[in-house]
C-alpha atoms as a PDB file:
ATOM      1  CA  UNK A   1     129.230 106.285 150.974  1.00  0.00           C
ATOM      2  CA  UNK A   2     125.877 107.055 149.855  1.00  0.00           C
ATOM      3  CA  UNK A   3     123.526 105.616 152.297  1.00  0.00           C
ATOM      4  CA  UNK A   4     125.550 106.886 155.434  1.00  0.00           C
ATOM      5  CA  UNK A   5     124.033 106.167 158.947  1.00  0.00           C
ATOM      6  CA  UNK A   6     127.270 107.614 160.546  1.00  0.00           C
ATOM      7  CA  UNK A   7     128.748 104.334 161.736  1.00  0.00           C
ATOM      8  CA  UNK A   8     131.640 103.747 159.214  1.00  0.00           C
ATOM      9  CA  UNK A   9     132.215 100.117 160.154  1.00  0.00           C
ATOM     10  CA  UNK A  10     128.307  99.493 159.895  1.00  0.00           C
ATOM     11  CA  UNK A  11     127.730 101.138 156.579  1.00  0.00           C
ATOM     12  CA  UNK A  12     130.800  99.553 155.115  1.00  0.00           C
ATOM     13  CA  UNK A  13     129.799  95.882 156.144  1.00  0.00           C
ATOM     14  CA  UNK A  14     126.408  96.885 154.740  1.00  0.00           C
ATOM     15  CA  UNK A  15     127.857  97.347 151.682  1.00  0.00           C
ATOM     16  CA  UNK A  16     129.106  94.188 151.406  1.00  0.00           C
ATOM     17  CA  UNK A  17     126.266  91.960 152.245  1.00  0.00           C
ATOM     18  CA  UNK A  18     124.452  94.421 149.746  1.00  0.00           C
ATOM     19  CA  UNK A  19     127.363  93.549 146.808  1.00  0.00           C
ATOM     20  CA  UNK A  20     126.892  89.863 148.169  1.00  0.00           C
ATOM     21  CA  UNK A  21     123.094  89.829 147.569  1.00  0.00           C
ATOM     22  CA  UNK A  22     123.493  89.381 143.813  1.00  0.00           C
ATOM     23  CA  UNK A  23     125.676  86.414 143.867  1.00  0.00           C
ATOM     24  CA  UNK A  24     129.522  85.136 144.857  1.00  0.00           C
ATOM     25  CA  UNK A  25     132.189  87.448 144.353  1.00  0.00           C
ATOM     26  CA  UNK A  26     136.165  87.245 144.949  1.00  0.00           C
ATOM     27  CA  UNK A  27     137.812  89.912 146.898  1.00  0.00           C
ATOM     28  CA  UNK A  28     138.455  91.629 143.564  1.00  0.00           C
ATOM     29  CA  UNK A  29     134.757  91.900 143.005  1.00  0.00           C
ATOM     30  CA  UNK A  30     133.929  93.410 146.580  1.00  0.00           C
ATOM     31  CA  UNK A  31     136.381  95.824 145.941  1.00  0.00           C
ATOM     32  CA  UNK A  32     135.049  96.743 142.571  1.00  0.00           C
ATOM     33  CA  UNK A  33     131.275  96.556 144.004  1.00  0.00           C
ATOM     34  CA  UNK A  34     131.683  98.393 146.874  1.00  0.00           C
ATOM     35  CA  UNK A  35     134.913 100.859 146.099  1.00  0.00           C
ATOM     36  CA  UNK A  36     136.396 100.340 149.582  1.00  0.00           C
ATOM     37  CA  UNK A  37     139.867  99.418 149.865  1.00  0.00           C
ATOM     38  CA  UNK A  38     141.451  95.885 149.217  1.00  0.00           C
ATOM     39  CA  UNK A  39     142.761  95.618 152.938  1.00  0.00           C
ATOM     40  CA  UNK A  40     139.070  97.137 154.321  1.00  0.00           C
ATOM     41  CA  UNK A  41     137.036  94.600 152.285  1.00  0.00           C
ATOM     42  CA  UNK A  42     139.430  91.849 152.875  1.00  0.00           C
ATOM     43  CA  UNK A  43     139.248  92.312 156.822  1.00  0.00           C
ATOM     44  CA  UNK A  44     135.193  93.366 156.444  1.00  0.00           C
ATOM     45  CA  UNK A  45     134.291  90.140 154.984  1.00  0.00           C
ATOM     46  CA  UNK A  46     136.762  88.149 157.242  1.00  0.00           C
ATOM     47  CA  UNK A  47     134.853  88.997 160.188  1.00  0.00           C
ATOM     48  CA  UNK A  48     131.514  89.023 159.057  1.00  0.00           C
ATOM     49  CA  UNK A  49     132.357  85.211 158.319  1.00  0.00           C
ATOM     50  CA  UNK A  50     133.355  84.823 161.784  1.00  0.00           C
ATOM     51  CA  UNK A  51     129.793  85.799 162.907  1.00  0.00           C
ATOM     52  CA  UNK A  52     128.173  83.512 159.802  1.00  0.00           C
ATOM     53  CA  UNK A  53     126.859  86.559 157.902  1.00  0.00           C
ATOM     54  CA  UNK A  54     128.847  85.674 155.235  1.00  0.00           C
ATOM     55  CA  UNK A  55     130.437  82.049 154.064  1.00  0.00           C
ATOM     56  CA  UNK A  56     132.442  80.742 151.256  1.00  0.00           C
ATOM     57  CA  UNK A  57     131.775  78.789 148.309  1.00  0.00           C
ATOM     58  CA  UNK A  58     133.547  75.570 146.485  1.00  0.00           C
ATOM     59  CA  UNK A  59     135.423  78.148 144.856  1.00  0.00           C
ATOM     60  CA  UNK A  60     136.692  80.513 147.537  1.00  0.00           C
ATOM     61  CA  UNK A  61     134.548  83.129 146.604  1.00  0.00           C
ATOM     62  CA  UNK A  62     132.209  85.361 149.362  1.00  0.00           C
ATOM     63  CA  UNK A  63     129.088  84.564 149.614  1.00  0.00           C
ATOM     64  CA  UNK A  64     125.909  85.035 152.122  1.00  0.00           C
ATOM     65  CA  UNK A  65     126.314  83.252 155.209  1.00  0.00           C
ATOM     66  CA  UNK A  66     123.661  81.304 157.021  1.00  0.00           C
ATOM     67  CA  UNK A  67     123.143  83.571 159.746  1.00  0.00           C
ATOM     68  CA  UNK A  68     121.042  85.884 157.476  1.00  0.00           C
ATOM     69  CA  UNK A  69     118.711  82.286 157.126  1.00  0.00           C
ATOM     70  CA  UNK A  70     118.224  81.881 160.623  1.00  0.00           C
ATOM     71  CA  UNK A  71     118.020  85.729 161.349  1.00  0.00           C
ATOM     72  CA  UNK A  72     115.348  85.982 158.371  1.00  0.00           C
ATOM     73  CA  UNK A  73     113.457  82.610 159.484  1.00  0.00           C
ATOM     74  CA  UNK A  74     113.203  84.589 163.280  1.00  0.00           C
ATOM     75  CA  UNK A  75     111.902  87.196 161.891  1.00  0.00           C
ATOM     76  CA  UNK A  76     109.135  85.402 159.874  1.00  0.00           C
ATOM     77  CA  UNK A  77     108.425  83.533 162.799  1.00  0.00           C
ATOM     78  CA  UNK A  78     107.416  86.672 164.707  1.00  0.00           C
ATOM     79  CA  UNK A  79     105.086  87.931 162.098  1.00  0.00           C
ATOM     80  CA  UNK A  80     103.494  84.701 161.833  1.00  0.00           C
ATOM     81  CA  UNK A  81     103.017  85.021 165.999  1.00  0.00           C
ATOM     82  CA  UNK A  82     102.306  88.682 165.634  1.00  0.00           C
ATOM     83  CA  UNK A  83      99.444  87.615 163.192  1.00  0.00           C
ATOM     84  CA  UNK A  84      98.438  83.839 164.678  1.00  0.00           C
ATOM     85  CA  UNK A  85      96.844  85.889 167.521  1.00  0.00           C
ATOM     86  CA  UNK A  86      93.563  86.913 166.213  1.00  0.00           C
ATOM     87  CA  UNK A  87      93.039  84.711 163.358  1.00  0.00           C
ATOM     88  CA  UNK A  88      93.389  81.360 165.743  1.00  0.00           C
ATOM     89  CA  UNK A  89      90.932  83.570 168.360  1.00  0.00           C
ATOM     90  CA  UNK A  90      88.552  84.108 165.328  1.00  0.00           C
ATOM     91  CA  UNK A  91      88.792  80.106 164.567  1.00  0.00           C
ATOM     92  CA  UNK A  92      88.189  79.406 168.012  1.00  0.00           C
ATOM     93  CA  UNK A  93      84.899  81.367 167.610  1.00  0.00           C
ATOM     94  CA  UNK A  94      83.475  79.776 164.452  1.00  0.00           C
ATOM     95  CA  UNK A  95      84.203  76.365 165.502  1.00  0.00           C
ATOM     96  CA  UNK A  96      83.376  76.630 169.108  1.00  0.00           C
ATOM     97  CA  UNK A  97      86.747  74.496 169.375  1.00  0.00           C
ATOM     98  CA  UNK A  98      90.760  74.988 170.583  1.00  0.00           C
ATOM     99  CA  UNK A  99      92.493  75.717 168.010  1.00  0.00           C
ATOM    100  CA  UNK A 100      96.090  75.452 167.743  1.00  0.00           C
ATOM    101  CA  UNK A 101      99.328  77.062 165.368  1.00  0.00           C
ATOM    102  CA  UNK A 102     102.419  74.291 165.320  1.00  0.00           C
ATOM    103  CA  UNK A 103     105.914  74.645 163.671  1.00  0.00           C
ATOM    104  CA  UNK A 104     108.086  71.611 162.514  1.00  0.00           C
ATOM    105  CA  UNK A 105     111.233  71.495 164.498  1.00  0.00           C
ATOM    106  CA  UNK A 106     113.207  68.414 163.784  1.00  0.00           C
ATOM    107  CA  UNK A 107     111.205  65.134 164.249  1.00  0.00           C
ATOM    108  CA  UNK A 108     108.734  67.337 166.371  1.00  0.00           C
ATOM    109  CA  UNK A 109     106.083  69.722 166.223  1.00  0.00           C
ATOM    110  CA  UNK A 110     106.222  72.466 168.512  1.00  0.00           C
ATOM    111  CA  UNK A 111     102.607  74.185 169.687  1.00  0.00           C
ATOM    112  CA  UNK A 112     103.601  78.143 168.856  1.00  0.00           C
ATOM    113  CA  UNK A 113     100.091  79.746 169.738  1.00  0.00           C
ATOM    114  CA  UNK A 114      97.216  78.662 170.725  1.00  0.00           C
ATOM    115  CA  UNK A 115      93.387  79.868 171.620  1.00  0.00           C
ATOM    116  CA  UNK A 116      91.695  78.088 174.406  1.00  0.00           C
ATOM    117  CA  UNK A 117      87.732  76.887 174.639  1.00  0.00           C
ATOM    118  CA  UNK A 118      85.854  79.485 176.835  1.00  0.00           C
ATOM    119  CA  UNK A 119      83.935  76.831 178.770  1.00  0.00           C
ATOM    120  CA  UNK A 120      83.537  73.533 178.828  1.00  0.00           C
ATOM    121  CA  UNK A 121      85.819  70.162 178.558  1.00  0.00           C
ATOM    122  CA  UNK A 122      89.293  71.930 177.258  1.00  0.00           C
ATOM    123  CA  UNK A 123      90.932  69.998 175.124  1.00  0.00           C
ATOM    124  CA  UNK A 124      94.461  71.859 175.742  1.00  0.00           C
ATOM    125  CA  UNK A 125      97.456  71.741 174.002  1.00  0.00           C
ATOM    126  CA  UNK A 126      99.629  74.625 176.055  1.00  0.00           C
ATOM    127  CA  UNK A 127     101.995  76.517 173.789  1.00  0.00           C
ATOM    128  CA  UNK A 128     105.164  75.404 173.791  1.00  0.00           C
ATOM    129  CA  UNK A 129     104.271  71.612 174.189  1.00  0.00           C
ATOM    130  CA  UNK A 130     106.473  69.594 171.821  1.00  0.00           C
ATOM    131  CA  UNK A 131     104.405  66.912 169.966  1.00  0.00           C
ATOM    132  CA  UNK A 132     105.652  63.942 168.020  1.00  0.00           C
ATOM    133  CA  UNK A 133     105.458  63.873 163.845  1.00  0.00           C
ATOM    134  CA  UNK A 134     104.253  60.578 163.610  1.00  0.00           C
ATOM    135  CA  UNK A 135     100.743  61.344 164.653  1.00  0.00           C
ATOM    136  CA  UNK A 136      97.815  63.870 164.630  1.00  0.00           C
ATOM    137  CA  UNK A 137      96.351  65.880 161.464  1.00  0.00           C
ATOM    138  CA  UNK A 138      99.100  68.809 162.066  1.00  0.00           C
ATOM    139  CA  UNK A 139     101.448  65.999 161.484  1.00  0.00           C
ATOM    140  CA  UNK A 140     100.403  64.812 158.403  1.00  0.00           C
ATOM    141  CA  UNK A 141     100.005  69.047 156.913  1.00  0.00           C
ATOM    142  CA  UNK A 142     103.588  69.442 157.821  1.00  0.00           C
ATOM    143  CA  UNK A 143     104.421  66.036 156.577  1.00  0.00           C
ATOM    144  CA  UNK A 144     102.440  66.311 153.059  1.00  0.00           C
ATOM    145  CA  UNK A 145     104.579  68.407 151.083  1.00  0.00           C
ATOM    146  CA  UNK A 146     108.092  67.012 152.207  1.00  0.00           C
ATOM    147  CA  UNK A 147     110.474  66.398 149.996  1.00  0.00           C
ATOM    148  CA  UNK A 148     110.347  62.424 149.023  1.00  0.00           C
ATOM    149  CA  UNK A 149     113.592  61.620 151.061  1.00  0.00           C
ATOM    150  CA  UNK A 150     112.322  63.417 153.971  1.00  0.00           C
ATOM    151  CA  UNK A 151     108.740  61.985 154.039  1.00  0.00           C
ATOM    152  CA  UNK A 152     109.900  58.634 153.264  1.00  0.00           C
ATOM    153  CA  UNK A 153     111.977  58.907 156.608  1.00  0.00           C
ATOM    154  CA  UNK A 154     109.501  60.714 158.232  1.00  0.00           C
ATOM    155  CA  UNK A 155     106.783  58.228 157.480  1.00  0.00           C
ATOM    156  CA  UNK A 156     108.478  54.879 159.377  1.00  0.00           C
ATOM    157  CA  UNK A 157     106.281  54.293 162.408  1.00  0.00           C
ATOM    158  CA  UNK A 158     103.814  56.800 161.609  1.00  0.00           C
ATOM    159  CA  UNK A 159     100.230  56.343 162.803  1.00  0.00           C
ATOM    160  CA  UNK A 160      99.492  57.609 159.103  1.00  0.00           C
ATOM    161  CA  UNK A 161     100.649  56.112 155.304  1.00  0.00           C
ATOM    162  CA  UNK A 162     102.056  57.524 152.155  1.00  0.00           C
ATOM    163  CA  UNK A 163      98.142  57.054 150.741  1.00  0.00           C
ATOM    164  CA  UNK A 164      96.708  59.294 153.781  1.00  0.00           C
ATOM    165  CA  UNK A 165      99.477  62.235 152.835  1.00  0.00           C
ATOM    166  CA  UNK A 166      98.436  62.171 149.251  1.00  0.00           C
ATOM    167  CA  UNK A 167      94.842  62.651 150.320  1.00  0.00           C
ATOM    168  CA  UNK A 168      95.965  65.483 151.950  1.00  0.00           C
ATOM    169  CA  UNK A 169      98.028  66.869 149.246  1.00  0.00           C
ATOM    170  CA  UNK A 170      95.060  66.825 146.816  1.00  0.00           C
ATOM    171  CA  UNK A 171      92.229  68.228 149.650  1.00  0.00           C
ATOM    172  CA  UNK A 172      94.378  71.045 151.490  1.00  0.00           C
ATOM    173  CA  UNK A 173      93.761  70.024 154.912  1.00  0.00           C
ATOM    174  CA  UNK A 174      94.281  66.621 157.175  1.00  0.00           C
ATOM    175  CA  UNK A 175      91.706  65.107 159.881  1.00  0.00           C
ATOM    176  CA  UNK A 176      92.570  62.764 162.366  1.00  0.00           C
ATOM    177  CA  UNK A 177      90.562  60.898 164.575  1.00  0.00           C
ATOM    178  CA  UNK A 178      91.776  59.419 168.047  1.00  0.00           C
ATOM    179  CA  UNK A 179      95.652  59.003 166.053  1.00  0.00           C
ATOM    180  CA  UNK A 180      97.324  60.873 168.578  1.00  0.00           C
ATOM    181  CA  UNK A 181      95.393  60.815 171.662  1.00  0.00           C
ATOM    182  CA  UNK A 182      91.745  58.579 172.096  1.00  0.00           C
ATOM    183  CA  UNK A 183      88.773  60.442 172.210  1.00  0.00           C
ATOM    184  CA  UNK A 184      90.314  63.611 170.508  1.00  0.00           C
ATOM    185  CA  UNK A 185      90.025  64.519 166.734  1.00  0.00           C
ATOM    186  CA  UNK A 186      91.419  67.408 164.896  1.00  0.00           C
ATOM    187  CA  UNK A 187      91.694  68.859 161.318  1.00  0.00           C
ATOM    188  CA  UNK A 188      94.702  70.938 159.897  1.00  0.00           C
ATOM    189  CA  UNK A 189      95.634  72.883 157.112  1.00  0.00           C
ATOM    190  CA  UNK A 190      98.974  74.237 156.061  1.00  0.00           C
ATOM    191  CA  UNK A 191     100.410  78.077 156.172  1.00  0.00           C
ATOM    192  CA  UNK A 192     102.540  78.713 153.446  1.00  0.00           C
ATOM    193  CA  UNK A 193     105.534  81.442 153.443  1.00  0.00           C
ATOM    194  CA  UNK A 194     106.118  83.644 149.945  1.00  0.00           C
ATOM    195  CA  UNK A 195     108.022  80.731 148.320  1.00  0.00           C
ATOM    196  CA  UNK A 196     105.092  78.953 148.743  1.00  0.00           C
ATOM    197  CA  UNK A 197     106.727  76.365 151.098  1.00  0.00           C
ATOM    198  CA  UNK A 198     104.347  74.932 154.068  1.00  0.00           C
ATOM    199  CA  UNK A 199     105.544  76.273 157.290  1.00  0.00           C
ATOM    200  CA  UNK A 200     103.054  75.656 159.502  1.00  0.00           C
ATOM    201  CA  UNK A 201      99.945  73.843 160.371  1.00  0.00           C
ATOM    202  CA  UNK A 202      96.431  75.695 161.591  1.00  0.00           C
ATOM    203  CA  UNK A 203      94.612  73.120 163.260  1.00  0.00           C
ATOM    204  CA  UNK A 204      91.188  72.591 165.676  1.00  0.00           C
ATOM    205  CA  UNK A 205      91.447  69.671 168.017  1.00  0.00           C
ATOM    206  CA  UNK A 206      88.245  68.560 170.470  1.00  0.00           C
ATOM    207  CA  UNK A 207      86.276  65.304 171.176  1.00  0.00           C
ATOM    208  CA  UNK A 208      85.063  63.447 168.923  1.00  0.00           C
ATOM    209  CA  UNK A 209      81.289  63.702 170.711  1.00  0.00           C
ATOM    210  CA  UNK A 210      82.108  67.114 169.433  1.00  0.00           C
ATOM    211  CA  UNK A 211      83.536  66.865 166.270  1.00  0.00           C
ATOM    212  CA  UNK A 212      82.115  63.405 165.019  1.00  0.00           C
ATOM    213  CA  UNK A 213      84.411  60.190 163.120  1.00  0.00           C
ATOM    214  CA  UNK A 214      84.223  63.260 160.196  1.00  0.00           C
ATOM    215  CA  UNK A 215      85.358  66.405 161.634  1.00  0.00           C
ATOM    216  CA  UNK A 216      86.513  67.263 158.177  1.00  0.00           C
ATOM    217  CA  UNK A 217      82.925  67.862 157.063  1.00  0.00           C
ATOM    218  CA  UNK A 218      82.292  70.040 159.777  1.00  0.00           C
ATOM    219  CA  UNK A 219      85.609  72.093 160.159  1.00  0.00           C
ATOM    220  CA  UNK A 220      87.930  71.753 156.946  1.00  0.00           C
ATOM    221  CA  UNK A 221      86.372  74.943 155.475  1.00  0.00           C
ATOM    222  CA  UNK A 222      87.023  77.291 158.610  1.00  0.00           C
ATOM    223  CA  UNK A 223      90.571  75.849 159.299  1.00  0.00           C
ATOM    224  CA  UNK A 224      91.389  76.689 155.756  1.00  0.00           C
ATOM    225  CA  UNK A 225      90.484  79.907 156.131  1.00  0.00           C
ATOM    226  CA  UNK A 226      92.383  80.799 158.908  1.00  0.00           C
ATOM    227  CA  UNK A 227      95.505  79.011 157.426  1.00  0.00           C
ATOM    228  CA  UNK A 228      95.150  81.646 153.751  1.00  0.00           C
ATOM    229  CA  UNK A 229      95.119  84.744 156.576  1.00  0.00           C
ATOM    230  CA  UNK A 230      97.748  83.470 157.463  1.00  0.00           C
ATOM    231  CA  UNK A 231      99.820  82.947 154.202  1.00  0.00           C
ATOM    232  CA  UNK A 232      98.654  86.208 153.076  1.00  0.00           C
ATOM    233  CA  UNK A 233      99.681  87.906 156.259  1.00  0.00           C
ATOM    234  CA  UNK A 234     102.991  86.158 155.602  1.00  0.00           C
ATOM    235  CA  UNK A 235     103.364  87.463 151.862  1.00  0.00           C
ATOM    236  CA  UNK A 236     102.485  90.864 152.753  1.00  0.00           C
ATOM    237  CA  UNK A 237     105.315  90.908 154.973  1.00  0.00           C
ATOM    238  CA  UNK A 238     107.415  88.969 152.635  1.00  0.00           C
ATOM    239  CA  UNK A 239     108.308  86.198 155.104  1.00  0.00           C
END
């Protein structure tokens, strides 16, 4: 094989997730894709579909499994932590306020990264702390650009309407003012991966002495900045 590493097994189950890439194929069509023998392919793709790395469709035929999702998702997950870093640090700076990176999992948003006040009242949200979805202006950016089904589900008992989520559509960012906790008041905006899907929410949470009934006005600009790093840190990286 061309592209030999010196692990036979390894190159040859390369080569058929490589032959997979471009679409389904039948047994026949690994064998003609790859050249190995019937009996190699045939036990090759057998066992990568006992790990998930491959899968079959209606039809029978071999296709990518969805280990590769989950194993590419991981990995776009750690440059999006590898990036978060700085760019929530630099946020922190220009707003003078915590600012927070959250995921989706579920009916939950999960606090990924985070960069604390220096001084002063901290409005903390730890990473790791699981929030709910039915409140806070992270909510409603990872909310917005749902699918209808989902949103439709995701919006009964909500502290936030279908009306609210269109606003945010059409502005790029989401404030919130004493939804999820009283006296605090955020503003989000969304990070989008290389298909352009939102999948994750940049966001500044502090009092609202702080950050006023419009912390929009005062933040929305900054927070959107932070969340097209980044997307563009996510694009360069494809993922």
């Amino acid at each position: 094989m061309d592209n030999s590493s010196g692990v036979g097994v390894l190159d040859k189950a390369a080569a058929v997730l490589s032959a997979l890439e471009s679409g389904p194929a039948t047994l026949a069509g690994l064998v003609a894709s790859t050249g190995l023998a019937r009996p190699t392919a045939h036990r090759l793709a057998v066992a990568l579909e006992h790990h998930r790395m491959v899968a079959r469709d209606m039809q029978g035929r071999f296709i990518l499994g969805p280990r590769l999702a989950e194993l590419s998702a991981a990995a776009g997950e750690d440059r999006l932590l590898a990036t978060a870093g700085p760019v929530l640090t630099h946020l922190r700076d220009v707003t003078g306020e915590s600012a927070q990176l959250y995921r989706r999992q579920g009916d939950m948003r999960i606090c990924v990264a985070a960069a604390e006040r220096l001084s002063g009242l901290r409005d903390t949200v730890p990473v790791g702390s699981t929030l709910p979805m039915k409140a806070g202006s992270a909510a409603q950016v990872l909310m917005a650009w749902e699918e209808p089904e989902r949103l439709h589900r995701g919006l009964q008992g909500a502290r936030f309407t279908a009306t609210a989520l269109s606003g945010v559509r059409r502005r790029g960012w989401a404030q919130s003012i004493g939804e999820r906790e009283p006296g605090v008041a955020s503003v989000s905006a969304p990070v989008r991966g290389p298909s352009n899907r939102v999948v994750a929410a940049v966001s500044v949470s502090g009092p609202i002495e702080r950050l006023t009934r419009h912390p929009g006005r005062m933040h929305a600009q900054a927070v959107i900045d932070a969340a097209t790093r980044l997307s563009e840190a996510l694009r360069r990286n494809g993922g």
